[in-house]
PDB file of N, CA and C in Angstrom:
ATOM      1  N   UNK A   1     -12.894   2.657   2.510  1.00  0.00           N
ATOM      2  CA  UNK A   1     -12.461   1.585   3.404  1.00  0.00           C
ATOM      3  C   UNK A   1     -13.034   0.257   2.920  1.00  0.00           C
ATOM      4  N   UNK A   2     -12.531  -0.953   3.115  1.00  0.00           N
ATOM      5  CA  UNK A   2     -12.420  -1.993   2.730  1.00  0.00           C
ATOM      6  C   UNK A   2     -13.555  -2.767   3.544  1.00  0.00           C
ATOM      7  N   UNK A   3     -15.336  -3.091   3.163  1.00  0.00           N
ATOM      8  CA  UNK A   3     -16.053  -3.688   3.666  1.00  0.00           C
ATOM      9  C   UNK A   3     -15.528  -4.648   3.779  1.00  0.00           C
ATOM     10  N   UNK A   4     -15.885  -5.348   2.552  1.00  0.00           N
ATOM     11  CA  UNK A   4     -16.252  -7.297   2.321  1.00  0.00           C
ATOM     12  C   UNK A   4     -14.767  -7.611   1.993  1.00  0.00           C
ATOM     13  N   UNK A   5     -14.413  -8.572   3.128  1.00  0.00           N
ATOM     14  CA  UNK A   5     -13.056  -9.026   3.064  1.00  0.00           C
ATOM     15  C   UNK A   5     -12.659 -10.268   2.214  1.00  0.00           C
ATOM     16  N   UNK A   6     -11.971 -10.397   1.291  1.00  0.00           N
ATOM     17  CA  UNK A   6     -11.750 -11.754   0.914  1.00  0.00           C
ATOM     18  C   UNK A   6     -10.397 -12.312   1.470  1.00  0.00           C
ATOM     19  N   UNK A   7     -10.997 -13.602   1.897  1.00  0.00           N
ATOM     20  CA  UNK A   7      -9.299 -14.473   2.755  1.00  0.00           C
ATOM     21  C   UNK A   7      -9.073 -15.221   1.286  1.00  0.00           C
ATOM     22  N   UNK A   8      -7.733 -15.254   0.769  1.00  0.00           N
ATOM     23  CA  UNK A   8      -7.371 -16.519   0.058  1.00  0.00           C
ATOM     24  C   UNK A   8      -7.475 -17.775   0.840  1.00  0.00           C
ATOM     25  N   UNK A   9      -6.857 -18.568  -0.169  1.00  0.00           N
ATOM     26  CA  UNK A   9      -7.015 -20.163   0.240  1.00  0.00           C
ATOM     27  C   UNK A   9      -5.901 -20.010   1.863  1.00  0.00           C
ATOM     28  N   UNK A  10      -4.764 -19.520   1.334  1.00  0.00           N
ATOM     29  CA  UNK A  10      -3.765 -19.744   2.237  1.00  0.00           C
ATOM     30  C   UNK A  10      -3.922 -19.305   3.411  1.00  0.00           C
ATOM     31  N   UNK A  11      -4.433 -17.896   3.587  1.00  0.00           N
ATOM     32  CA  UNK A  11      -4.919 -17.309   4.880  1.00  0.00           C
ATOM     33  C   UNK A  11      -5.752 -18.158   5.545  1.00  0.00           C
ATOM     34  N   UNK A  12      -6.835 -18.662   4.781  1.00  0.00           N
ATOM     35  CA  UNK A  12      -7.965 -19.709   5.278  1.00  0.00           C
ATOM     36  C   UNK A  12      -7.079 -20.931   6.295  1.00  0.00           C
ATOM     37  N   UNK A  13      -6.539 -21.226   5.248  1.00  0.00           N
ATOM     38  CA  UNK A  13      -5.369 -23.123   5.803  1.00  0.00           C
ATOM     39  C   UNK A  13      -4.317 -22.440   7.585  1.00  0.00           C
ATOM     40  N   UNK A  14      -4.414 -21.060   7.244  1.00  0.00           N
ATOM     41  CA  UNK A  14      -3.509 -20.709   8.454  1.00  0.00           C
ATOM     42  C   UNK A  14      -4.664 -20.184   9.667  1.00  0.00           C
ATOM     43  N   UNK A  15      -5.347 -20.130   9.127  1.00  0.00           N
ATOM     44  CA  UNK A  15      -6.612 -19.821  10.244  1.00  0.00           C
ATOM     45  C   UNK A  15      -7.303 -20.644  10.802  1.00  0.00           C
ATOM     46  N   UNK A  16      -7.030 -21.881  10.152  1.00  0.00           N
ATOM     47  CA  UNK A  16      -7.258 -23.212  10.559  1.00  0.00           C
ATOM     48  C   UNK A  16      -6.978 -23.910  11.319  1.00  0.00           C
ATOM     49  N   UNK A  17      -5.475 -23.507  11.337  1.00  0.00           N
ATOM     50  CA  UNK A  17      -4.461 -24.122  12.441  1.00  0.00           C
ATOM     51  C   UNK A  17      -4.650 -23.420  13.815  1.00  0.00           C
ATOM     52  N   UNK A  18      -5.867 -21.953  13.884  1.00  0.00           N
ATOM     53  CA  UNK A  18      -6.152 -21.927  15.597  1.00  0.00           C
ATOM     54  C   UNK A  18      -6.983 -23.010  15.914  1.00  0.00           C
ATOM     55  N   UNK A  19      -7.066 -22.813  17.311  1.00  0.00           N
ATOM     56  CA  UNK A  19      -7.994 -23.729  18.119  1.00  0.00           C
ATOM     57  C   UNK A  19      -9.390 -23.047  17.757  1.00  0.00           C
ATOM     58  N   UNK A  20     -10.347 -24.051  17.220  1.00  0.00           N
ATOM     59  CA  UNK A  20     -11.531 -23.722  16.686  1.00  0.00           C
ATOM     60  C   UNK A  20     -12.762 -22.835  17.555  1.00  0.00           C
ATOM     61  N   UNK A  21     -12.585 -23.208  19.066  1.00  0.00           N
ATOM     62  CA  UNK A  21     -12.739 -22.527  20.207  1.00  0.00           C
ATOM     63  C   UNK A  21     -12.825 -21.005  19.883  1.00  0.00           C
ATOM     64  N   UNK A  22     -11.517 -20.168  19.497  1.00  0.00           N
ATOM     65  CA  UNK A  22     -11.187 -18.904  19.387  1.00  0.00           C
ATOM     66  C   UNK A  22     -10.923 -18.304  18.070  1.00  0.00           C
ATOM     67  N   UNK A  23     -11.299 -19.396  16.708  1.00  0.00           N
ATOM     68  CA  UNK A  23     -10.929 -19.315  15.694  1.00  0.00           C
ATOM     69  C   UNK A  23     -12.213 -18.370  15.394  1.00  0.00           C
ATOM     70  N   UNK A  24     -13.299 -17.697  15.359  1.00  0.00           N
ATOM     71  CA  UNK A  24     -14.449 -16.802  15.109  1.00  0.00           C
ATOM     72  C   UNK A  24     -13.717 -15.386  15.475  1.00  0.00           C
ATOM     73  N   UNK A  25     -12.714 -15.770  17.040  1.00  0.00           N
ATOM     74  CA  UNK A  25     -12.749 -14.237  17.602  1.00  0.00           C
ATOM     75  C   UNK A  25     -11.324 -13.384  16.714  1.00  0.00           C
ATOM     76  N   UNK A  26     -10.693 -14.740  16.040  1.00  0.00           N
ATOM     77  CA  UNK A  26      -9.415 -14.809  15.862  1.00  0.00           C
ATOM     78  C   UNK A  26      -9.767 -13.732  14.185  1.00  0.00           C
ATOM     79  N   UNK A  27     -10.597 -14.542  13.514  1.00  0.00           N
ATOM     80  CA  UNK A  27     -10.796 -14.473  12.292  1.00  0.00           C
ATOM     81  C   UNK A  27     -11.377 -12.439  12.531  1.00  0.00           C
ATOM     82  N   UNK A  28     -12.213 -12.156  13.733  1.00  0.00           N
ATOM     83  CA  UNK A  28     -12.694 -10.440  13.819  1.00  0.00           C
ATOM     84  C   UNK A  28     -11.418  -9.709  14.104  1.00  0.00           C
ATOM     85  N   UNK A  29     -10.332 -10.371  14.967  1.00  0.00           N
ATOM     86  CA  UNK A  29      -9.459  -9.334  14.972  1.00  0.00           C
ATOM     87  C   UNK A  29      -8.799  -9.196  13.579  1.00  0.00           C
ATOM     88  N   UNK A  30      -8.076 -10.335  12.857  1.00  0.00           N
ATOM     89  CA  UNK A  30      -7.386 -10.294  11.919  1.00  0.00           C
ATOM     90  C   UNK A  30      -8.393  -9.180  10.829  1.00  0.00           C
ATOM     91  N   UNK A  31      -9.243  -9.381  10.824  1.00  0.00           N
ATOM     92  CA  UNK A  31     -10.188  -8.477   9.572  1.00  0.00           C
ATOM     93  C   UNK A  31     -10.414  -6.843  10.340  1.00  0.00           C
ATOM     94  N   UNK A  32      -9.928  -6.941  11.274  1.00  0.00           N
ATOM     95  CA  UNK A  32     -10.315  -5.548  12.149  1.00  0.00           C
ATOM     96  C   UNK A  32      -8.846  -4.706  11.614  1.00  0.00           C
ATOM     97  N   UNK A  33      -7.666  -5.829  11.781  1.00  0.00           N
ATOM     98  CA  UNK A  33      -6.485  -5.049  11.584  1.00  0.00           C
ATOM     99  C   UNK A  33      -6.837  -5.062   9.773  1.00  0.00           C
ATOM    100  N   UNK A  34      -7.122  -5.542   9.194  1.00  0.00           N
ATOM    101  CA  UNK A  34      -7.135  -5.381   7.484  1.00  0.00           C
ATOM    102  C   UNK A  34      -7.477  -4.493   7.237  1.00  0.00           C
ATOM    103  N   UNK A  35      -9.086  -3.778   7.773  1.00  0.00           N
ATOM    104  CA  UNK A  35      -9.937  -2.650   7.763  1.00  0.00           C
ATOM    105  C   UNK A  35      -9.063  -1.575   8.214  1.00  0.00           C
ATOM    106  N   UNK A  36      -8.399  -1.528   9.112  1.00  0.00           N
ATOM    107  CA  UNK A  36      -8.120  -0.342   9.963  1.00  0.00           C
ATOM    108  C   UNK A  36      -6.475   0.320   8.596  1.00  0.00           C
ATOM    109  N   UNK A  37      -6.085  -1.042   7.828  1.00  0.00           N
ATOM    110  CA  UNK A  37      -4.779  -0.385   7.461  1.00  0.00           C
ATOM    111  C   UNK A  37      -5.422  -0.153   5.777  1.00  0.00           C
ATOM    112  N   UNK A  38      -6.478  -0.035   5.551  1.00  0.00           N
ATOM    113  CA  UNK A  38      -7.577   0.272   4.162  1.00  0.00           C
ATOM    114  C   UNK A  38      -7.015  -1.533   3.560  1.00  0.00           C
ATOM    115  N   UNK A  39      -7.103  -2.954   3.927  1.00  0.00           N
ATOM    116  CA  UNK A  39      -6.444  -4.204   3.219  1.00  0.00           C
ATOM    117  C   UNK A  39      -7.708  -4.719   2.834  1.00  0.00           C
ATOM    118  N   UNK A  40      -8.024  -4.815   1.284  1.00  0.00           N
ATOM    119  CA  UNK A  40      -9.555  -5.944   1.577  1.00  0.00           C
ATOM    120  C   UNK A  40      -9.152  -7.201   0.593  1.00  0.00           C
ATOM    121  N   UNK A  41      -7.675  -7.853   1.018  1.00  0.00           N
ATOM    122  CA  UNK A  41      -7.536  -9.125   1.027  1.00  0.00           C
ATOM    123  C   UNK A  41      -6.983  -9.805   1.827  1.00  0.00           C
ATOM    124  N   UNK A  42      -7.073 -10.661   2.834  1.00  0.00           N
ATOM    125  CA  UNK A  42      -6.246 -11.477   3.966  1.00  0.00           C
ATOM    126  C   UNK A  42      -5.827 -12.465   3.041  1.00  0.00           C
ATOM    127  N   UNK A  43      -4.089 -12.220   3.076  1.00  0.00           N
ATOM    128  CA  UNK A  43      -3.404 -13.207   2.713  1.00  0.00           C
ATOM    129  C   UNK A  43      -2.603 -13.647   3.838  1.00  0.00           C
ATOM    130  N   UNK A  44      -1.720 -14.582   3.467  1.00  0.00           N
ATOM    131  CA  UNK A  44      -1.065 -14.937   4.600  1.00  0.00           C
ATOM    132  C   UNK A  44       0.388 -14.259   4.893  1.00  0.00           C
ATOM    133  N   UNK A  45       0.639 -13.140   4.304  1.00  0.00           N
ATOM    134  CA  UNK A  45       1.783 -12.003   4.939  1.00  0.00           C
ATOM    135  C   UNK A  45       0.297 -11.271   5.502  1.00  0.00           C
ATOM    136  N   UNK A  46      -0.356 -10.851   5.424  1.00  0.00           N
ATOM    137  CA  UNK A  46      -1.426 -10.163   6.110  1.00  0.00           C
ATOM    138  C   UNK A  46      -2.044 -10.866   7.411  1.00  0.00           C
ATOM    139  N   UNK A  47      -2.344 -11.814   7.305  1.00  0.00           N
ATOM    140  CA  UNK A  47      -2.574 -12.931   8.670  1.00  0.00           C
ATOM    141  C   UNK A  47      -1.453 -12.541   9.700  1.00  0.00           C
ATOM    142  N   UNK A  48      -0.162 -13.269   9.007  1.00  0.00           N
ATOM    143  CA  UNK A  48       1.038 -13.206   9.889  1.00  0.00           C
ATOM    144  C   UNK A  48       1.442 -11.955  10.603  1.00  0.00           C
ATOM    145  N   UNK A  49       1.547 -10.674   9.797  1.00  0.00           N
ATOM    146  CA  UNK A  49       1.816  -9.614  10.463  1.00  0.00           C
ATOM    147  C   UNK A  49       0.170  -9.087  11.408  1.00  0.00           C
ATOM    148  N   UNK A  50      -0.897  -9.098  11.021  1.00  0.00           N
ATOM    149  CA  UNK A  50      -1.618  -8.887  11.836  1.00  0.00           C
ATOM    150  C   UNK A  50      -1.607  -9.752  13.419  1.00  0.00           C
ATOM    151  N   UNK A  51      -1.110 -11.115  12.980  1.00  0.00           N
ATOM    152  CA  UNK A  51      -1.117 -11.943  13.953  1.00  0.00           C
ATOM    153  C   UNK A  51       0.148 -11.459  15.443  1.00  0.00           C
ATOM    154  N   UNK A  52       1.402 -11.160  14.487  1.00  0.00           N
ATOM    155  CA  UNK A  52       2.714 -10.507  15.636  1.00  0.00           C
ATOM    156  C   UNK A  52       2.146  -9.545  15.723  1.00  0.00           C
ATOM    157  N   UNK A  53       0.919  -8.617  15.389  1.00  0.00           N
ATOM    158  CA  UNK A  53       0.565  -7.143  16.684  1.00  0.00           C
ATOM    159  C   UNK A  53      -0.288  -7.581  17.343  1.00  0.00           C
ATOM    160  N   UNK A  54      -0.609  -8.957  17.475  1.00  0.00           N
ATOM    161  CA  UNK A  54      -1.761  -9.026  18.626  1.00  0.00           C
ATOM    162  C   UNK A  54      -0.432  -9.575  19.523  1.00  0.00           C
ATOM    163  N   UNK A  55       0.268 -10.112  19.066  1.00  0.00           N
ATOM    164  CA  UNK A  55       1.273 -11.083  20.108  1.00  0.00           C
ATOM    165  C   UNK A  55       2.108  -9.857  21.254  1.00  0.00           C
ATOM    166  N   UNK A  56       2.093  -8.616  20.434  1.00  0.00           N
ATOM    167  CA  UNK A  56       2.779  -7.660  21.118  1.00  0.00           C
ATOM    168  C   UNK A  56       2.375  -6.822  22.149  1.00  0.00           C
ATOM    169  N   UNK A  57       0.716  -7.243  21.886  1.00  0.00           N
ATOM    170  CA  UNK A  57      -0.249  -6.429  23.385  1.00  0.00           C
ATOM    171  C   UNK A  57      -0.587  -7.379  24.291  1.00  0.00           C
ATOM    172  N   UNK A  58       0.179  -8.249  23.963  1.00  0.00           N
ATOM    173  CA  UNK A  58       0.203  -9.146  25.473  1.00  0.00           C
ATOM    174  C   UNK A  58       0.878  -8.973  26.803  1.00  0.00           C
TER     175      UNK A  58
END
């Protein structure tokens, strides 16, 4: 399983755009879904789709 996560640049610039407020809690889920599917790079198709399964347990 995938410890140490690396975000590219792009994932970074889109993680940016949360509210800085929730951007810490934002950044554990996204790396929670990376870990859980074996991913140890957050790109930004990885951001995005991690991002629509949080949108879907709302």
């Amino acid at each position: 399983m995938a410890n140490s996560l690396h975000w590219t640049a792009e994932a970074e610039s889109l993680l940016k755009e949360i509210p800085f407020f929730v951007r810490p809690a934002a950044r554990k889920k996204i790396e929670k879904f990376a870990r859980e599917k074996d991913i140890s790079e957050i790109t930004a198709p990885v951001y995005r789709e991690a991002k629509q399964q949080f949108g879907r347990k709302k």
